[in-house]
Protein backbone atom coordinates (compact mmCIF):
# COMPACT_ATOMS: atom_id res chain seq x y z
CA UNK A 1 0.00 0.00 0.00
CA UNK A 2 0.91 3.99 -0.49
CA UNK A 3 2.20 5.62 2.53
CA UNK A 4 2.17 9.33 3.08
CA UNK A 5 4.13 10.70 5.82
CA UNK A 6 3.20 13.74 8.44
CA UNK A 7 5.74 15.30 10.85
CA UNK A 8 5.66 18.22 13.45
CA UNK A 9 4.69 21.95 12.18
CA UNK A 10 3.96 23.31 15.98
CA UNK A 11 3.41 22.83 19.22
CA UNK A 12 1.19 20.40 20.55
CA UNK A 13 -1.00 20.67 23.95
CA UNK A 14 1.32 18.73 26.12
CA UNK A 15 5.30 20.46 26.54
CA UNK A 16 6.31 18.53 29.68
CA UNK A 17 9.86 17.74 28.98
CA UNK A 18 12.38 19.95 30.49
CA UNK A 19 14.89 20.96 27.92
CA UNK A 20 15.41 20.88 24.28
CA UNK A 21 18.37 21.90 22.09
CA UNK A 22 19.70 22.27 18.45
CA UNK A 23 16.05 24.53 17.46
CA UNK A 24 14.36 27.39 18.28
CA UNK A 25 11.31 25.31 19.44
CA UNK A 26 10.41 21.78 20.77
CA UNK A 27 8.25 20.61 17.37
CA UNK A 28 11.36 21.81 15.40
CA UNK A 29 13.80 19.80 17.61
CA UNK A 30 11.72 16.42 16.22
CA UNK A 31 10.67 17.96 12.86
CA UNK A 32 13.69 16.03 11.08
CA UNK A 33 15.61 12.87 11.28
CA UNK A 34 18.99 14.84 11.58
CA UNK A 35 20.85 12.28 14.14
CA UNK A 36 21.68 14.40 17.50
CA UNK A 37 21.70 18.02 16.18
CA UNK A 38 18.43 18.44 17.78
CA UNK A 39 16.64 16.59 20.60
CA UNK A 40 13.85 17.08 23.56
CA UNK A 41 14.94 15.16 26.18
CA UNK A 42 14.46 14.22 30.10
CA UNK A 43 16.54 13.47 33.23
CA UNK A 44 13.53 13.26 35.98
CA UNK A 45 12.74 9.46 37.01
CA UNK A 46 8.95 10.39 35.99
CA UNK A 47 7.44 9.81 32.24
CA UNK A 48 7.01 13.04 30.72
CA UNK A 49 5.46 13.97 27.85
CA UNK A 50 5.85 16.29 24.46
CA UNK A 51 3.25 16.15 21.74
CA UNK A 52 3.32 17.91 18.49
CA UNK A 53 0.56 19.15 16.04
CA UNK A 54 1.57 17.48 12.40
CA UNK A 55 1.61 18.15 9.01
CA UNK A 56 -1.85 17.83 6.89
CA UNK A 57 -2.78 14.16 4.58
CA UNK A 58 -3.77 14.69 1.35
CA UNK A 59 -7.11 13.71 0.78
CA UNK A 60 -6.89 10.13 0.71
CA UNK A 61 -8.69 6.65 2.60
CA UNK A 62 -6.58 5.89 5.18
CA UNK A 63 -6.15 2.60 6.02
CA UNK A 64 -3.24 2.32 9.14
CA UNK A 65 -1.62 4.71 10.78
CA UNK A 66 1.91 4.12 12.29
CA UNK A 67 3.78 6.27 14.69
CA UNK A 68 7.31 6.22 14.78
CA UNK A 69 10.02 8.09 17.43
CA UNK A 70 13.69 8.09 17.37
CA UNK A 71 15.50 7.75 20.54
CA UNK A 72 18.66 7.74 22.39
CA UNK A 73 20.09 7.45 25.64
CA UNK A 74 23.26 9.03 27.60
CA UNK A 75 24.51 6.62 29.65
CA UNK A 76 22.46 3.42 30.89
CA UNK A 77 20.21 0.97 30.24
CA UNK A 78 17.19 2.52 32.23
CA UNK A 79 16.11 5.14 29.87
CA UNK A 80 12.59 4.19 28.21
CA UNK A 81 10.90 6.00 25.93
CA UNK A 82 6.48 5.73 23.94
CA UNK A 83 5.04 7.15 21.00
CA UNK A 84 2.06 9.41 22.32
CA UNK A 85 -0.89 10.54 20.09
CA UNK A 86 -3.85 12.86 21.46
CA UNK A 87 -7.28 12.14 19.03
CA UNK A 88 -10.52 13.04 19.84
CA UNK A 89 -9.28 15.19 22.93
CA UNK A 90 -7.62 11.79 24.31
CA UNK A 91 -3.73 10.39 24.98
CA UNK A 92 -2.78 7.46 23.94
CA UNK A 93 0.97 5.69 24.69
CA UNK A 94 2.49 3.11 22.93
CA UNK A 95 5.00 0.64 24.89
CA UNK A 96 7.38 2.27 27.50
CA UNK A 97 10.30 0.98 25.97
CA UNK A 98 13.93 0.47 27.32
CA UNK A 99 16.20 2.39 24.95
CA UNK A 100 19.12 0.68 24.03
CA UNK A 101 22.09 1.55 25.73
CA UNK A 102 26.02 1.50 24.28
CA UNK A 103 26.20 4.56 21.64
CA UNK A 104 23.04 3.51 19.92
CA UNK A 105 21.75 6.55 18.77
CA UNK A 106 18.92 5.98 16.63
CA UNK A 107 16.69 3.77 18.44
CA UNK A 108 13.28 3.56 16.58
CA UNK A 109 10.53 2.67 18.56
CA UNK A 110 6.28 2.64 17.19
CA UNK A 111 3.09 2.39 17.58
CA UNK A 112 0.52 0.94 14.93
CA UNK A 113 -3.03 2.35 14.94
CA UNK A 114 -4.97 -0.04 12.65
CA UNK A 115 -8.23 2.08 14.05
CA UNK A 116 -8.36 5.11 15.58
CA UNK A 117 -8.07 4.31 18.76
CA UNK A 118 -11.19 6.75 20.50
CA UNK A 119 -13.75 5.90 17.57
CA UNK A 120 -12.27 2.03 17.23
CA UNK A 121 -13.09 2.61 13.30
CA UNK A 122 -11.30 3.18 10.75
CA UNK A 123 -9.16 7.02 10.22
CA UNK A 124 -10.24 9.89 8.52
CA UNK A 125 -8.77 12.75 6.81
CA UNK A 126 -10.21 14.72 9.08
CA UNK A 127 -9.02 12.50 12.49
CA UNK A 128 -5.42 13.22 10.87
CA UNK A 129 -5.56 16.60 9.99
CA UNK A 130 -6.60 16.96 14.15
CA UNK A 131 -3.90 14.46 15.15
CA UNK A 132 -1.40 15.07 17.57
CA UNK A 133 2.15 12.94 17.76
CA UNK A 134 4.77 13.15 20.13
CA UNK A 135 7.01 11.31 22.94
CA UNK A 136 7.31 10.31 25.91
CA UNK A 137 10.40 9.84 28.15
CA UNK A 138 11.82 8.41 31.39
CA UNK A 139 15.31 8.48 32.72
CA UNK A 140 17.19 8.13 36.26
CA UNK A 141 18.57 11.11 36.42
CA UNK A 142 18.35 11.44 40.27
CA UNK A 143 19.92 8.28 40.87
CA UNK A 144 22.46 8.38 37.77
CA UNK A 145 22.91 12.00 36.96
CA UNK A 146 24.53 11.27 33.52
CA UNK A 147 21.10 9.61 32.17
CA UNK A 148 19.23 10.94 29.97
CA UNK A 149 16.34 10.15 27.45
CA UNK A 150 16.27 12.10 24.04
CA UNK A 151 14.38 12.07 21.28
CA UNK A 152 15.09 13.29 17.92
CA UNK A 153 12.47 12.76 15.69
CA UNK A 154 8.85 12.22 15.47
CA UNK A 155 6.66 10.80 12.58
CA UNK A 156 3.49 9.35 11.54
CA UNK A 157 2.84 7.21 8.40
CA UNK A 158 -0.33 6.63 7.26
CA UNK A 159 -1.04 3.65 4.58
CA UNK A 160 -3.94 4.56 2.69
CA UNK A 161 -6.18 2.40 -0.07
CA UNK A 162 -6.15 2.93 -4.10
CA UNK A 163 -9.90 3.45 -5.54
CA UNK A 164 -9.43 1.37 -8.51
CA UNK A 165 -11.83 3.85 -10.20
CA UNK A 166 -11.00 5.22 -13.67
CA UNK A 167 -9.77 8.69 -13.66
CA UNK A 168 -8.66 8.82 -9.80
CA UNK A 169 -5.41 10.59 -9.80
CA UNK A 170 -2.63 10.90 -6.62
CA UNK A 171 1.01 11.07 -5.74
CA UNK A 172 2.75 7.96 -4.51
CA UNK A 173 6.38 7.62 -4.13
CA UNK A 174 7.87 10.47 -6.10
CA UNK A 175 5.84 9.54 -8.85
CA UNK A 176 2.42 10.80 -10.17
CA UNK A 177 -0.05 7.87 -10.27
CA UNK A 178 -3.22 7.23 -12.40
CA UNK A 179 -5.91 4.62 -12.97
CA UNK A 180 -6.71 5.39 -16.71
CA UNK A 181 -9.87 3.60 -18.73
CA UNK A 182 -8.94 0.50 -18.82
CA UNK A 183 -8.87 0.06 -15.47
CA UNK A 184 -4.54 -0.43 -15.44
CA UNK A 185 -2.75 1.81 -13.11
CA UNK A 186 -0.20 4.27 -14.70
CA UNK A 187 2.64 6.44 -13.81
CA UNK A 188 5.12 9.91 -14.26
CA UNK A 189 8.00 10.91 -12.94
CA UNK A 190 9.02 14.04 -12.67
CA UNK A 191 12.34 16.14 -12.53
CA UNK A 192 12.94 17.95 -9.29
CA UNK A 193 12.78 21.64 -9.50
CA UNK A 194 14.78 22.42 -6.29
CA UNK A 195 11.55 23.79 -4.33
CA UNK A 196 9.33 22.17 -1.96
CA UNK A 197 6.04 21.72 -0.57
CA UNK A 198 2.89 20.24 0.71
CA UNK A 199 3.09 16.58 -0.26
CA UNK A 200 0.09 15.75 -2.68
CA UNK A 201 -0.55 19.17 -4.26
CA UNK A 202 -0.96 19.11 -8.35
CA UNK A 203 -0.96 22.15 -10.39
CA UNK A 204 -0.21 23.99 -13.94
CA UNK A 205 2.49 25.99 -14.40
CA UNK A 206 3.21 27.97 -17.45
CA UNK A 207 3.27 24.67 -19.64
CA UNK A 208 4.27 21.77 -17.13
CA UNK A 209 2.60 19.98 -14.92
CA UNK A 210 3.77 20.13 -11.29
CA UNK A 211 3.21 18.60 -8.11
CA UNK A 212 4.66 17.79 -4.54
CA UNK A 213 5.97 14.82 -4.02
CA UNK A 214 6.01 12.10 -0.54
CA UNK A 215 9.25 13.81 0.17
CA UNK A 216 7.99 17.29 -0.09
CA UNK A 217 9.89 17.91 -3.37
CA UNK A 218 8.41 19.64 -6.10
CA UNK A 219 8.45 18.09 -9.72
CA UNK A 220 7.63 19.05 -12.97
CA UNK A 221 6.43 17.13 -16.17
CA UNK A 222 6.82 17.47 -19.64
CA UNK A 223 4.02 16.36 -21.53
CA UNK A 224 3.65 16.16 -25.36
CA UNK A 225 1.43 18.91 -27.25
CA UNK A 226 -1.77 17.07 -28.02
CA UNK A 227 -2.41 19.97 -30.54
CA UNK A 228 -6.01 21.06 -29.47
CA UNK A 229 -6.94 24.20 -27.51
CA UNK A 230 -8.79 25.30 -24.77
CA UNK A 231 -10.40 28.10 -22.67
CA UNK A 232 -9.60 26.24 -19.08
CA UNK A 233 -5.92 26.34 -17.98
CA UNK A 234 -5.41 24.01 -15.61
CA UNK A 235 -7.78 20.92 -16.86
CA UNK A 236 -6.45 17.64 -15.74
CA UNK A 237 -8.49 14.78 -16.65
CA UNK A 238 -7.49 10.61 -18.18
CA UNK A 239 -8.93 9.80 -21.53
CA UNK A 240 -8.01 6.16 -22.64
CA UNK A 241 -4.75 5.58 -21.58
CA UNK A 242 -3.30 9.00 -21.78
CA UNK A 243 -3.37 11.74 -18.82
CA UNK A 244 -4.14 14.87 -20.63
CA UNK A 245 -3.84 18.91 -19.23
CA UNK A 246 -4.73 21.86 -20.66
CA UNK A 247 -1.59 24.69 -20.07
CA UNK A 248 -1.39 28.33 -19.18
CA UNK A 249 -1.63 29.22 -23.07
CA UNK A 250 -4.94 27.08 -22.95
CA UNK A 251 -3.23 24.80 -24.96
CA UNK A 252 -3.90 20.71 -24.57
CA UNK A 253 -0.49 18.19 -23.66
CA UNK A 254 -1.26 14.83 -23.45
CA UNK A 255 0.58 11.40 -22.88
CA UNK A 256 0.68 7.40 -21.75
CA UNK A 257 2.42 6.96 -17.94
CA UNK A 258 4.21 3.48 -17.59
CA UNK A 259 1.74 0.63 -16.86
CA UNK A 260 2.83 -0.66 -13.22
């Protein structure tokens, strides 16, 4: 299946961690998986907890969500650290678990959410867009002053379901994917551009066809003249085999993705 990814954009409603380092803010110290540049991290012998509001899904039909954390640990063998979501105005923790001790510093713990875990069905886009991720940690510091639990990075993955409907249209990878008339499911790849943005987004752009990749990297297509004109920019629609757009200049471009 797909997977789209979310990570932090802000503060969440729980910042009960004491200290942070390598950002300006806590959400930015676990925005990226940058090894130990940035971390939250605790020294009390008490669970606390950091939660973080993430970035938007496309519109899509989820169908698991995963939460992931990356960890680390001073000193001993005590540390333990849990993925913690709030949905629905509710926390729930994955597994306290003991971080690995000995230098290992990118210890990846999760959670899986097959259903959301207030509603016990299935996600929605909207659920998502609401959800909060984050951490918890627990280290000895009083006992051992040289342990401490960090955390680096923060991130949800959400698998998501394929309508196997002619004309349906999404980003998957860092590829474009469509189902054209057949049914058969097709595919573009585009050349990076050097920008980014909002994973998902499609759009017209002079006479290429853009969009955001799963990475957050923007890429741009270019598509054959079909010849015809029109008087909407910005069409995109499937006809037979062939994804077709209509330019800035109105004009039509039109080709055949590979067949997966």
């Amino acid at each position: 299946m797909p997977v789209v990814t979310l990570i932090p954009n802000g503060e969440g409603s729980l910042t009960q961690n004491p200290e942070f380092y390598g950002a300006a803010t806590r959400w930015q110290a676990c925005e990226t998986d940058d090894g130990i540049i940035s971390a939250v991290y605790n020294h009390q012998p008490a669970t606390l907890y950091d939660t973080f509001t993430m970035t938007d899904p496309p519109a899509i039909t989820p169908s698991s969500v995963t939460v992931y954390a990356k960890v680390f640990v001073r000193v001993s063998g005590f540390a333990r650290a849990a993925t913690y979501i709030k949905t629905h105005g509710n926390y729930y923790s994955g597994a306290l678990d003991i971080i690995s001790p000995g230098g290992d510093w990118d210890t990846t713990i999760s959670t899986v959410y097959a259903v959301n875990p207030f509603t016990g069905a299935a996600w929605t886009v909207a659920e998502l867009t609401d959800l909060e991720a984050g951490i918890g940690l627990l280290a000895n510091g009083v006992a051992q002053p040289d342990d401490y639990a960090y955390c680096t990075y923060v991130w949800v993955e959400v698998t998501y379901s394929i309508p196997e409907e002619t004309g349906y249209i999404w980003i998957e990878g860092t590829g474009l994917h469509y189902i054209d008339m057949t049914p058969l499911e097709r595919y573009f790849e585009g050349d990076t551009t050097g920008e980014i943005g909002t994973p998902g987004y499609i759009w017209v752009e002079t006479t290429h066809l853009h969009y955001i990749d799963e990475n957050g990297d923007e890429r741009q297509l270019t598509i054959t003249t079909a010849g015809a004109t029109a008087v909407t920019p910005g069409y995109l629609w499937i006809e037979a085999t062939h994804l077709h757009y209509i330019d800035e200049d109105g004009d039509e471009h039109s080709q055949e993705g590979t067949a997966v």
